[in-house]
C-alpha atoms as a PDB file:
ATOM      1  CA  UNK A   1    -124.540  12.718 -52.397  1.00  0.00           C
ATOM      2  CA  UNK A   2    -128.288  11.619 -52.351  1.00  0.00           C
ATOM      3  CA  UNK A   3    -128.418  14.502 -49.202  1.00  0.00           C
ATOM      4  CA  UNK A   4    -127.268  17.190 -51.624  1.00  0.00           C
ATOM      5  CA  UNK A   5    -129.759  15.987 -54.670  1.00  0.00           C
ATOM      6  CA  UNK A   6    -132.842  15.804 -52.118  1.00  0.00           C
ATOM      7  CA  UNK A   7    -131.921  19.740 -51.047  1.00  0.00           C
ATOM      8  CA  UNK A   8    -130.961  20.949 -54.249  1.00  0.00           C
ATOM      9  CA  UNK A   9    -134.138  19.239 -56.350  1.00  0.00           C
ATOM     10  CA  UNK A  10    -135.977  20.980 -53.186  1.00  0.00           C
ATOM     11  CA  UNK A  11    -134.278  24.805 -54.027  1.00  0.00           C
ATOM     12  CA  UNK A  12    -135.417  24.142 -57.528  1.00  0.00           C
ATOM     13  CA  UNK A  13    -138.883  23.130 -56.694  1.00  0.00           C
ATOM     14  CA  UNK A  14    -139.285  25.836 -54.020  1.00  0.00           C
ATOM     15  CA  UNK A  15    -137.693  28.362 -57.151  1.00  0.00           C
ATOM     16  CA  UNK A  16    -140.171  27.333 -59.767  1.00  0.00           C
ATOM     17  CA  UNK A  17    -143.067  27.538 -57.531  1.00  0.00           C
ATOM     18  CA  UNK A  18    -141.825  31.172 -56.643  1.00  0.00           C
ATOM     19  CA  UNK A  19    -141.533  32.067 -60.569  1.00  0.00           C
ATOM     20  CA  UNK A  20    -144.073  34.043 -62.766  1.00  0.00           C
ATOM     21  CA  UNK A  21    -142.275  32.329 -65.618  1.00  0.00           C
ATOM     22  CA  UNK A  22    -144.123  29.245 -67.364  1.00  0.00           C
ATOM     23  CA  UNK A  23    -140.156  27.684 -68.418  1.00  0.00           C
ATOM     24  CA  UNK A  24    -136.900  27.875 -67.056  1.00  0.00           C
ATOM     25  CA  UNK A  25    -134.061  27.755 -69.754  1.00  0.00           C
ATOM     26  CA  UNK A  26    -131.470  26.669 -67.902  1.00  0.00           C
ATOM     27  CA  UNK A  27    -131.498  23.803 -65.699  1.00  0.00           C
ATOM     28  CA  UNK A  28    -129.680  21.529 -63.427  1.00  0.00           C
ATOM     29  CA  UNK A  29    -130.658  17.995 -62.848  1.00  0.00           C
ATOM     30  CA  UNK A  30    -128.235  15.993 -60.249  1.00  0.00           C
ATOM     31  CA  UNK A  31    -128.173  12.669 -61.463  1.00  0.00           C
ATOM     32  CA  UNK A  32    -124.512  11.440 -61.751  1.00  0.00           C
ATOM     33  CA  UNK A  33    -122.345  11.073 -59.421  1.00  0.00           C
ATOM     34  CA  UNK A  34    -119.321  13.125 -60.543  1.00  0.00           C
ATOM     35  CA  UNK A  35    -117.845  15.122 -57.628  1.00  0.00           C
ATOM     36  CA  UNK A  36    -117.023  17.438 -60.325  1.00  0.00           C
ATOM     37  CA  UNK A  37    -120.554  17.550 -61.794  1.00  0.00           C
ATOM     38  CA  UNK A  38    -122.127  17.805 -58.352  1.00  0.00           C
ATOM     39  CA  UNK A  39    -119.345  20.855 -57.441  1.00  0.00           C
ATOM     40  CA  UNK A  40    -120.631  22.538 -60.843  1.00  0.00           C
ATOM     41  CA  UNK A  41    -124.562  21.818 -60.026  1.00  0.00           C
ATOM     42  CA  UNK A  42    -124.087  22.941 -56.510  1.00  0.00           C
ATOM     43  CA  UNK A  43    -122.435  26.349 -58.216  1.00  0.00           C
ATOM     44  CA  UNK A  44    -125.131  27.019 -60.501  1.00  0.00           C
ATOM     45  CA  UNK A  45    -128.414  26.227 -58.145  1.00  0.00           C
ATOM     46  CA  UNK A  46    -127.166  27.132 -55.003  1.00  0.00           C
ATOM     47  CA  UNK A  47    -124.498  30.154 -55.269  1.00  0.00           C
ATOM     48  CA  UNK A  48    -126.204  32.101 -57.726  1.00  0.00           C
ATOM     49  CA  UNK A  49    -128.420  33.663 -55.157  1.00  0.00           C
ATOM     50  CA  UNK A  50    -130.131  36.976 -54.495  1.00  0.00           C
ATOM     51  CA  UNK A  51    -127.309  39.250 -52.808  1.00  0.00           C
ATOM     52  CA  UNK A  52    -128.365  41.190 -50.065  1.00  0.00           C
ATOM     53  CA  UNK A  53    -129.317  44.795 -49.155  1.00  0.00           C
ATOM     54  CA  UNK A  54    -125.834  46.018 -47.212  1.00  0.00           C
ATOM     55  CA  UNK A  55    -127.569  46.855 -44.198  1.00  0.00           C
ATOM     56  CA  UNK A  56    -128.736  42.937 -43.884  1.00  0.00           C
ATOM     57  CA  UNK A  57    -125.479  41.948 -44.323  1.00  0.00           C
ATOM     58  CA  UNK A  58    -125.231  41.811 -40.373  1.00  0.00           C
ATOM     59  CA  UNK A  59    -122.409  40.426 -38.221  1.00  0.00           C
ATOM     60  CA  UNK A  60    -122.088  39.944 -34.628  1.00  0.00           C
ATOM     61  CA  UNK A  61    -119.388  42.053 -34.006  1.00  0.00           C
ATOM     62  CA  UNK A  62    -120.252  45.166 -36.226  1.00  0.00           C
ATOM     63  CA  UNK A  63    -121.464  47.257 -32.819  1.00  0.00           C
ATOM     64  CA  UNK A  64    -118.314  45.421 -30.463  1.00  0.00           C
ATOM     65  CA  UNK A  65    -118.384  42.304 -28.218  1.00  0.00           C
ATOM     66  CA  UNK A  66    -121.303  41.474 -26.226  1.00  0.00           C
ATOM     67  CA  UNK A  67    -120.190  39.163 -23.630  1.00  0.00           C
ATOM     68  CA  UNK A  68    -117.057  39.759 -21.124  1.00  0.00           C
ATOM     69  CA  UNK A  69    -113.820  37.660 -21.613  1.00  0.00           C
ATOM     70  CA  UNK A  70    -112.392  35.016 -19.443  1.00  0.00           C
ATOM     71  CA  UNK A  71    -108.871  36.776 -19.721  1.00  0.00           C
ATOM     72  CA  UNK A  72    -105.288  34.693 -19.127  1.00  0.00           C
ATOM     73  CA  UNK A  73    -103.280  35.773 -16.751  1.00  0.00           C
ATOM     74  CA  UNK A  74    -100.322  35.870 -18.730  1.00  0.00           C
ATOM     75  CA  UNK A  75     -99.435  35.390 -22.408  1.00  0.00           C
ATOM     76  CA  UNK A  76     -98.501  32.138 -22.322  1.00  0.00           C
ATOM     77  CA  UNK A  77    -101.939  30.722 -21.112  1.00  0.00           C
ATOM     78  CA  UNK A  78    -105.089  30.156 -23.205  1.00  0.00           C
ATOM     79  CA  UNK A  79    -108.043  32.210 -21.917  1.00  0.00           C
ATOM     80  CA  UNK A  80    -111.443  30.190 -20.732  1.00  0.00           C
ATOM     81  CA  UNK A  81    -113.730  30.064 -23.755  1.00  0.00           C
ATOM     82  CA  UNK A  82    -116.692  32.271 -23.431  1.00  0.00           C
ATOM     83  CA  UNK A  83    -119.934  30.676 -22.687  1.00  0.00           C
ATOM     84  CA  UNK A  84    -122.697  30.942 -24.133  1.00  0.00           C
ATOM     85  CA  UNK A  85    -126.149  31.642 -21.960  1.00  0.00           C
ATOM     86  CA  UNK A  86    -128.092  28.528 -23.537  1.00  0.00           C
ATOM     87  CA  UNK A  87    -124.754  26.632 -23.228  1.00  0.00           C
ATOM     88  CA  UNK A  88    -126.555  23.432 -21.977  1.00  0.00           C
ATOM     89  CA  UNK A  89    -129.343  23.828 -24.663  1.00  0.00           C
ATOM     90  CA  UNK A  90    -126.544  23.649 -27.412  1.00  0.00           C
ATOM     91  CA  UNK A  91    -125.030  20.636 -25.374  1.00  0.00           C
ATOM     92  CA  UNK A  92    -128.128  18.858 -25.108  1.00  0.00           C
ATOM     93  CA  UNK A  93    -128.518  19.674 -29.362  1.00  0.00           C
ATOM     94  CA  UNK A  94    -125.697  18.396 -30.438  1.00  0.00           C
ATOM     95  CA  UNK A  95    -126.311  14.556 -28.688  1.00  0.00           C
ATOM     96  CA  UNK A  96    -129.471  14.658 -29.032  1.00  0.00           C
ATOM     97  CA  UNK A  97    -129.174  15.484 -33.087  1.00  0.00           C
ATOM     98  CA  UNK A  98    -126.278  12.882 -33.175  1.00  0.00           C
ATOM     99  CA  UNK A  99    -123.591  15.306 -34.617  1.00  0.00           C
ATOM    100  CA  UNK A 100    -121.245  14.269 -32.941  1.00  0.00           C
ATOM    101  CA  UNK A 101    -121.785  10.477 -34.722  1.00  0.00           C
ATOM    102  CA  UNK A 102    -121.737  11.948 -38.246  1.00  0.00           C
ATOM    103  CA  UNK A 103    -119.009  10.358 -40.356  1.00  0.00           C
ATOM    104  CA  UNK A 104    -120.586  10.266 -43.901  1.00  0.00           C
ATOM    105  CA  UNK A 105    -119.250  13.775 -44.851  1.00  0.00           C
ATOM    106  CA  UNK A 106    -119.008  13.870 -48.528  1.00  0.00           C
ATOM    107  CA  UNK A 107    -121.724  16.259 -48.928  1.00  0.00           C
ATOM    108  CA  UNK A 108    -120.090  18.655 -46.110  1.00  0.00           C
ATOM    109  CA  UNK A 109    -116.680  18.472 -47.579  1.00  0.00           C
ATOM    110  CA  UNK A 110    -118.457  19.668 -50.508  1.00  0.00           C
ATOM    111  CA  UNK A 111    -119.877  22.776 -48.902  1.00  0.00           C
ATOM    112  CA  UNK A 112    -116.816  23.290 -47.605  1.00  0.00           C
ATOM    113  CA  UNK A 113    -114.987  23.304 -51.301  1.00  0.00           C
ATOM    114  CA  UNK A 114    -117.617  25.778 -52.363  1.00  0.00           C
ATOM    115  CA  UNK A 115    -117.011  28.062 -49.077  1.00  0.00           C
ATOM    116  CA  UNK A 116    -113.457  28.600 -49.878  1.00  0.00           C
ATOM    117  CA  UNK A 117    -114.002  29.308 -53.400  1.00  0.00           C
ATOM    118  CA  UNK A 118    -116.938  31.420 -53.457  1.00  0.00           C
ATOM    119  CA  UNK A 119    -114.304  33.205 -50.186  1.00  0.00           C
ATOM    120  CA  UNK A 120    -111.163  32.824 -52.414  1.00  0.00           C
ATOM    121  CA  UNK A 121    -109.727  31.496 -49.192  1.00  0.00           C
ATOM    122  CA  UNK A 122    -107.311  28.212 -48.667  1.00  0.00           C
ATOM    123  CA  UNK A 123    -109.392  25.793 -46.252  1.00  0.00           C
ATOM    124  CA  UNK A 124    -113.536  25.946 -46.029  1.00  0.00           C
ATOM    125  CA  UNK A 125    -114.288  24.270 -42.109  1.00  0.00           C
ATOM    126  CA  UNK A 126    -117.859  23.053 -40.934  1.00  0.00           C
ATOM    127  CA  UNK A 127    -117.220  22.642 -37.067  1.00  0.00           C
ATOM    128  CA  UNK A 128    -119.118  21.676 -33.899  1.00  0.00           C
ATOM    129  CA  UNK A 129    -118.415  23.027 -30.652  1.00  0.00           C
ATOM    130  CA  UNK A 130    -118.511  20.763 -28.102  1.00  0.00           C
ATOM    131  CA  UNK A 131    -118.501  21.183 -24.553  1.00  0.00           C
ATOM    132  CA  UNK A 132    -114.472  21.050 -23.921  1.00  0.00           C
ATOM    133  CA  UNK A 133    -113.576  20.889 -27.744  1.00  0.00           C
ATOM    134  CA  UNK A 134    -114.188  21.948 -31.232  1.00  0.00           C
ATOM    135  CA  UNK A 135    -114.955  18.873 -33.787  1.00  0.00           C
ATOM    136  CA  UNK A 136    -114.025  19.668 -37.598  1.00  0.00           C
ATOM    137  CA  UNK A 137    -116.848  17.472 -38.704  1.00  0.00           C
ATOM    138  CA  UNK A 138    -115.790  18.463 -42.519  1.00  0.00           C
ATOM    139  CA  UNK A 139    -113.540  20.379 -44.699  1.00  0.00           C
ATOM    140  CA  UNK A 140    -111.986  21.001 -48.748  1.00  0.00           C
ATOM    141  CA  UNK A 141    -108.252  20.094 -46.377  1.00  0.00           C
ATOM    142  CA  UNK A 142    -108.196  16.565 -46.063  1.00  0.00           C
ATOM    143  CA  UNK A 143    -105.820  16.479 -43.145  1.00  0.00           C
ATOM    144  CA  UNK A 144    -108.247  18.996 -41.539  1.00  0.00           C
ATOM    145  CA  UNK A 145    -111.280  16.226 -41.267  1.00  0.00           C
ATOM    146  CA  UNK A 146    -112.927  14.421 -37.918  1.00  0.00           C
ATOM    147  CA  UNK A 147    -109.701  16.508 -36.215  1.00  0.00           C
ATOM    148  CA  UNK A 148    -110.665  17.608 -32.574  1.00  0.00           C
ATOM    149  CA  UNK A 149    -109.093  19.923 -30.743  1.00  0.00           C
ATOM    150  CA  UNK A 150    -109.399  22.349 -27.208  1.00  0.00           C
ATOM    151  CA  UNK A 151    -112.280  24.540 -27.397  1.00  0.00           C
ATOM    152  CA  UNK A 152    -110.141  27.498 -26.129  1.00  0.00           C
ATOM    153  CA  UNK A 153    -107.906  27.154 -28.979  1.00  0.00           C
ATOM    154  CA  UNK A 154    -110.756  27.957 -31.847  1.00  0.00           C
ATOM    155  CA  UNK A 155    -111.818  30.457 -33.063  1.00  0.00           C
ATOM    156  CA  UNK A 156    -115.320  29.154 -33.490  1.00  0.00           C
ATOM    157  CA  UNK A 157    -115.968  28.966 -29.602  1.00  0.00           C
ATOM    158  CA  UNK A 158    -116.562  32.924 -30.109  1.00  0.00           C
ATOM    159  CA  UNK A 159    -118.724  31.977 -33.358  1.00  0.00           C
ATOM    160  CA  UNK A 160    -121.298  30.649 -30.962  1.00  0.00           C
ATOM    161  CA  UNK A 161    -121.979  33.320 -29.226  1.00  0.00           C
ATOM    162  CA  UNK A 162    -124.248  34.600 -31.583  1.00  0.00           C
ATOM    163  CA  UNK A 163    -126.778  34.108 -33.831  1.00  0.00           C
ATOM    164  CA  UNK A 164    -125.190  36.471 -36.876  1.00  0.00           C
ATOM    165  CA  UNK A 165    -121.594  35.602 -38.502  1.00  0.00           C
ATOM    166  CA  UNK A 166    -118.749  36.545 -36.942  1.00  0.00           C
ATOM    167  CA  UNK A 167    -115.955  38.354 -39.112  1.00  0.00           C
ATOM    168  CA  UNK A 168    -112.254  38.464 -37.995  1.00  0.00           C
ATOM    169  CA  UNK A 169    -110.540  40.016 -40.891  1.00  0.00           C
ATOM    170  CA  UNK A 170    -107.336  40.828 -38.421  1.00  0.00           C
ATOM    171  CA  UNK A 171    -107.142  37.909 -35.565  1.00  0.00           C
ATOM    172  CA  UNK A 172    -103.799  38.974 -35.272  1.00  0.00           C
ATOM    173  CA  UNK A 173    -104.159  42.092 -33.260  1.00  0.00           C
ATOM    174  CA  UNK A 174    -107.885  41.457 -31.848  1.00  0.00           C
ATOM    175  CA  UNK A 175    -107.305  40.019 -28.435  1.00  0.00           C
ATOM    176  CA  UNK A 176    -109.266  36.987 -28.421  1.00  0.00           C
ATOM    177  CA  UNK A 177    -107.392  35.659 -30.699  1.00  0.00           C
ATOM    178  CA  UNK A 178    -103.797  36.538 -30.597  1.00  0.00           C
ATOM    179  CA  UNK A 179    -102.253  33.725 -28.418  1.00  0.00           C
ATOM    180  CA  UNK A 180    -104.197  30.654 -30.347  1.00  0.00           C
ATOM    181  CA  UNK A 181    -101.351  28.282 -31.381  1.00  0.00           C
ATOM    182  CA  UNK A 182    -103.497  27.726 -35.095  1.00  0.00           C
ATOM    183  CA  UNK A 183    -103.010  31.647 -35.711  1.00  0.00           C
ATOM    184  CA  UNK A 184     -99.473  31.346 -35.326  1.00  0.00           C
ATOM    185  CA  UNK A 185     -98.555  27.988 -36.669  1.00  0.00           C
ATOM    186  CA  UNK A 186    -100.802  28.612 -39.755  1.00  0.00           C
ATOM    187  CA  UNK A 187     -99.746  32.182 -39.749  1.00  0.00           C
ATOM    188  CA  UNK A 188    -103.610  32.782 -40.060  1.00  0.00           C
ATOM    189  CA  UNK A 189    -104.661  36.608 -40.979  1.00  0.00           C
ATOM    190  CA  UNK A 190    -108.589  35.888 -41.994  1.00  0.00           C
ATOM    191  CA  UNK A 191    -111.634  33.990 -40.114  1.00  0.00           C
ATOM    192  CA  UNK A 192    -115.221  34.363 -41.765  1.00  0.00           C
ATOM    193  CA  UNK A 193    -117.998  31.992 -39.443  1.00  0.00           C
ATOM    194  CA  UNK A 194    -121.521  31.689 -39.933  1.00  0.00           C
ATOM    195  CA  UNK A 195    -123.670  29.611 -37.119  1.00  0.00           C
ATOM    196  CA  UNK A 196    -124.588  25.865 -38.119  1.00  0.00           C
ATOM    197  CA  UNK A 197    -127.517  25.427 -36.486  1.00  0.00           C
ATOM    198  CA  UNK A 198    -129.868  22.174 -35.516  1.00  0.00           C
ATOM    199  CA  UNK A 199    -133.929  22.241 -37.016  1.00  0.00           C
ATOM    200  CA  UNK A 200    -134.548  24.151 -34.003  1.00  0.00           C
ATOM    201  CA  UNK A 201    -132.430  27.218 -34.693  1.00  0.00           C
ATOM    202  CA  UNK A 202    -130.113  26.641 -32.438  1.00  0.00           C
ATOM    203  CA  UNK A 203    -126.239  26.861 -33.116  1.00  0.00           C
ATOM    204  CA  UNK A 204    -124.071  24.168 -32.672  1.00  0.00           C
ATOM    205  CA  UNK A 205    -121.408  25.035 -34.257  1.00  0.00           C
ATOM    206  CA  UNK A 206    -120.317  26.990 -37.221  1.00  0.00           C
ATOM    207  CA  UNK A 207    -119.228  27.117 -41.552  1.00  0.00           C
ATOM    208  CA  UNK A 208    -115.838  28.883 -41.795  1.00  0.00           C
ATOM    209  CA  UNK A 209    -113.425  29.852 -43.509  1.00  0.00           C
ATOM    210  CA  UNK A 210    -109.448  30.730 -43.002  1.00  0.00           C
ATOM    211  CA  UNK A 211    -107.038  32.129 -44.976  1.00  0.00           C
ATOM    212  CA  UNK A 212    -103.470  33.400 -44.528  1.00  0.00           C
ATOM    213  CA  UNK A 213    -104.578  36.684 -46.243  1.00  0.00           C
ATOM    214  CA  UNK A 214    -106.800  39.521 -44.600  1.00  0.00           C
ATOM    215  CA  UNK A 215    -109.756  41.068 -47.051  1.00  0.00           C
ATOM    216  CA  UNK A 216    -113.091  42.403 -47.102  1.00  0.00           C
ATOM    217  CA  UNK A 217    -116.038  40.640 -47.613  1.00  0.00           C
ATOM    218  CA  UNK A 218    -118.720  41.324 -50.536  1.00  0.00           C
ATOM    219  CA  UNK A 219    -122.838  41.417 -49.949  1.00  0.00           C
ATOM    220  CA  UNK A 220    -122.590  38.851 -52.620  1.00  0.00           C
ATOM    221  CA  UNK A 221    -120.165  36.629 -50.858  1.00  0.00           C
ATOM    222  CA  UNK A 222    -122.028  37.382 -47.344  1.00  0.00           C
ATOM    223  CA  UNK A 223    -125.301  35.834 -49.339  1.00  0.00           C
ATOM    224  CA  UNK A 224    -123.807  32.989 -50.781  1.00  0.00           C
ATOM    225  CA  UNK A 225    -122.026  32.234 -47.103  1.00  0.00           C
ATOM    226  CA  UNK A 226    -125.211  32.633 -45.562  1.00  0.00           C
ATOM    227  CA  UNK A 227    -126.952  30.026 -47.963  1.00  0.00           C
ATOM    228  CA  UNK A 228    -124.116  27.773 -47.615  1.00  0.00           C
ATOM    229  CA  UNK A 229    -124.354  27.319 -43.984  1.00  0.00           C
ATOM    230  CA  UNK A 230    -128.195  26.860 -43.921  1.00  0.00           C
ATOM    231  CA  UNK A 231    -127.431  24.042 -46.623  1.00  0.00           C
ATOM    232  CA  UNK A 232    -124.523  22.623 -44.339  1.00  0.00           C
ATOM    233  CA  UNK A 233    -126.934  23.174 -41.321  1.00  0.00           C
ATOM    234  CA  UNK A 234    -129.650  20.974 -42.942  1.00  0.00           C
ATOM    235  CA  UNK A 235    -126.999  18.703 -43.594  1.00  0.00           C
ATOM    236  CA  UNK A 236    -125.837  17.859 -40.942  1.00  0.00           C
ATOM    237  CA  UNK A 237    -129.244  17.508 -39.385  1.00  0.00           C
ATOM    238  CA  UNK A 238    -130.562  14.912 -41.852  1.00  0.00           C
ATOM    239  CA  UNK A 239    -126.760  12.909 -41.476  1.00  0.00           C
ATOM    240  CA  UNK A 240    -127.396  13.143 -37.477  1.00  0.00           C
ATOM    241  CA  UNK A 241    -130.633  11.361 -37.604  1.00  0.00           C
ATOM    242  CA  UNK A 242    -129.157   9.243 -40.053  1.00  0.00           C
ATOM    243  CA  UNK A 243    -126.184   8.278 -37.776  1.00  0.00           C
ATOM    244  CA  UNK A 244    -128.132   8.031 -35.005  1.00  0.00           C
ATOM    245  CA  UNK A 245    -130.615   5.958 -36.470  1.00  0.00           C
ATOM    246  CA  UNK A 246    -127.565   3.543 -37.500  1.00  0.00           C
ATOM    247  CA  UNK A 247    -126.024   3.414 -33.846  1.00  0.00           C
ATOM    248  CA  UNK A 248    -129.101   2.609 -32.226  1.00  0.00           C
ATOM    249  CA  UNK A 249    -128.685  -1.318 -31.722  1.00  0.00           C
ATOM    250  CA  UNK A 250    -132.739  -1.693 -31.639  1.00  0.00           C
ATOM    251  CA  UNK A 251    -132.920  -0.240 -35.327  1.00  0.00           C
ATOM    252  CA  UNK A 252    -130.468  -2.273 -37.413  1.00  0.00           C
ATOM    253  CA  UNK A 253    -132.124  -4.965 -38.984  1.00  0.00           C
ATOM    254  CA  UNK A 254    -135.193  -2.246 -39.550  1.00  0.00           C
END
């Protein structure tokens, strides 16, 4: 959890430099090692956040799509995913961060406890979208982890193709999603996915949520999704260097 303490020690230091006040009278120090105690640390520095203003509470799809669909030609076959303009860019991101490598994902399992929560949905997902597949690099669902599967069967291909959070509170009858075999094996009814991005801004995958159970989603809960993926993003950035670092035959015994 040493990724966690490092960010979360930073939020605090960033906080009290921000502060007119000379104390703070509540505080939270991360020094045991407690998945519990680190879940309750996380809740208290991290989620308690300012919410925002409605009208920055964008997502992509509050004007409509913005980019034409590969349609099936029938029912019974998956469309192409969409791509996105900078597709090689994100390509090029992802192995060149060392995403794809990442294994260590306690922190990121974490995130994704808090993201169903804080969502009051069943599974919390942090993804990458590769070119050809979608890699669930973390998760609260255990059986969900390091699972890969065909790009044209997520529903965070269409997360990608924008830099704002996409909100499907009724996959169901939108037509992107109706034939994907998770919607109906997991009877799915709810998608919430904000962009992971690499230190460059740009998004390589995406911090979800899915539940079985459509609802709306709060300003409060929009602000504490959108801090939890910029967490998970600098995450997984630090772990890819990490992992990269570790696979790299030359740096070892360093």
């Amino acid at each position: 959890m040493s990724v966690i303490r490092h960010l979360m020690n930073q939020e605090k230091e960033d906080a009290e430099v921000r502060s007119e006040c000379s104390s703070v009278t509540s505080s939270v120090r991360l020094t045991d090692d407690d998945a519990k105690k680190y879940t309750d640390a996380l809740d208290k520095g991290m989620l308690r956040v300012e919410t925002l203003p409605v009208e920055d509470c964008v997502l992509a799809n509050s004007k409509g799509r913005n980019y034409p669909l590969n349609t099936a030609p029938d029912l019974e076959t998956m469309s192409k995913p969409p791509m996105p303009k900078d597709e090689q860019e994100r390509i090029t991101a992802i192995e060149k961060g060392g995403f794809s490598k990442i294994t260590d994902t306690d922190e990121l399992d974490l995130i994704c406890e808090l993201v169903a929560r804080e969502m009051k949905c069943s599974t919390g997902l942090v993804t990458l979208i590769n070119e050809d597949e979608q890699h669930v690099l973390a998760s609260n669902v255990p059986p969900f982890r390091q699972l890969h599967m065909p790009r044209d069967q997520s529903f965070c291909q269409h997360t990608i193709m924008n830099d704002e959070p996409l909100l499907v509170p009724n996959p169901e009858s939108d037509i992107r999603f109706q034939n994907l075999p998770a919607l109906h094996a997991h009877d799915l009814r709810f998608y919430l996915g904000f962009p992971l991005k690499d230190e460059n801004d740009q998004v390589v995958g995406s911090v979800c949520c899915i539940d079985n159970t459509s609802r709306e989603v709060t300003a409060s809960q929009y602000s504490a999704m959108k801090k939890l993926a910029e967490t998970a993003s600098k995450v997984v950035q630090i772990k890819g260097k990490q992992a990269t670092h570790m696979s790299d035959p030359t740096t070892k015994d360093s």
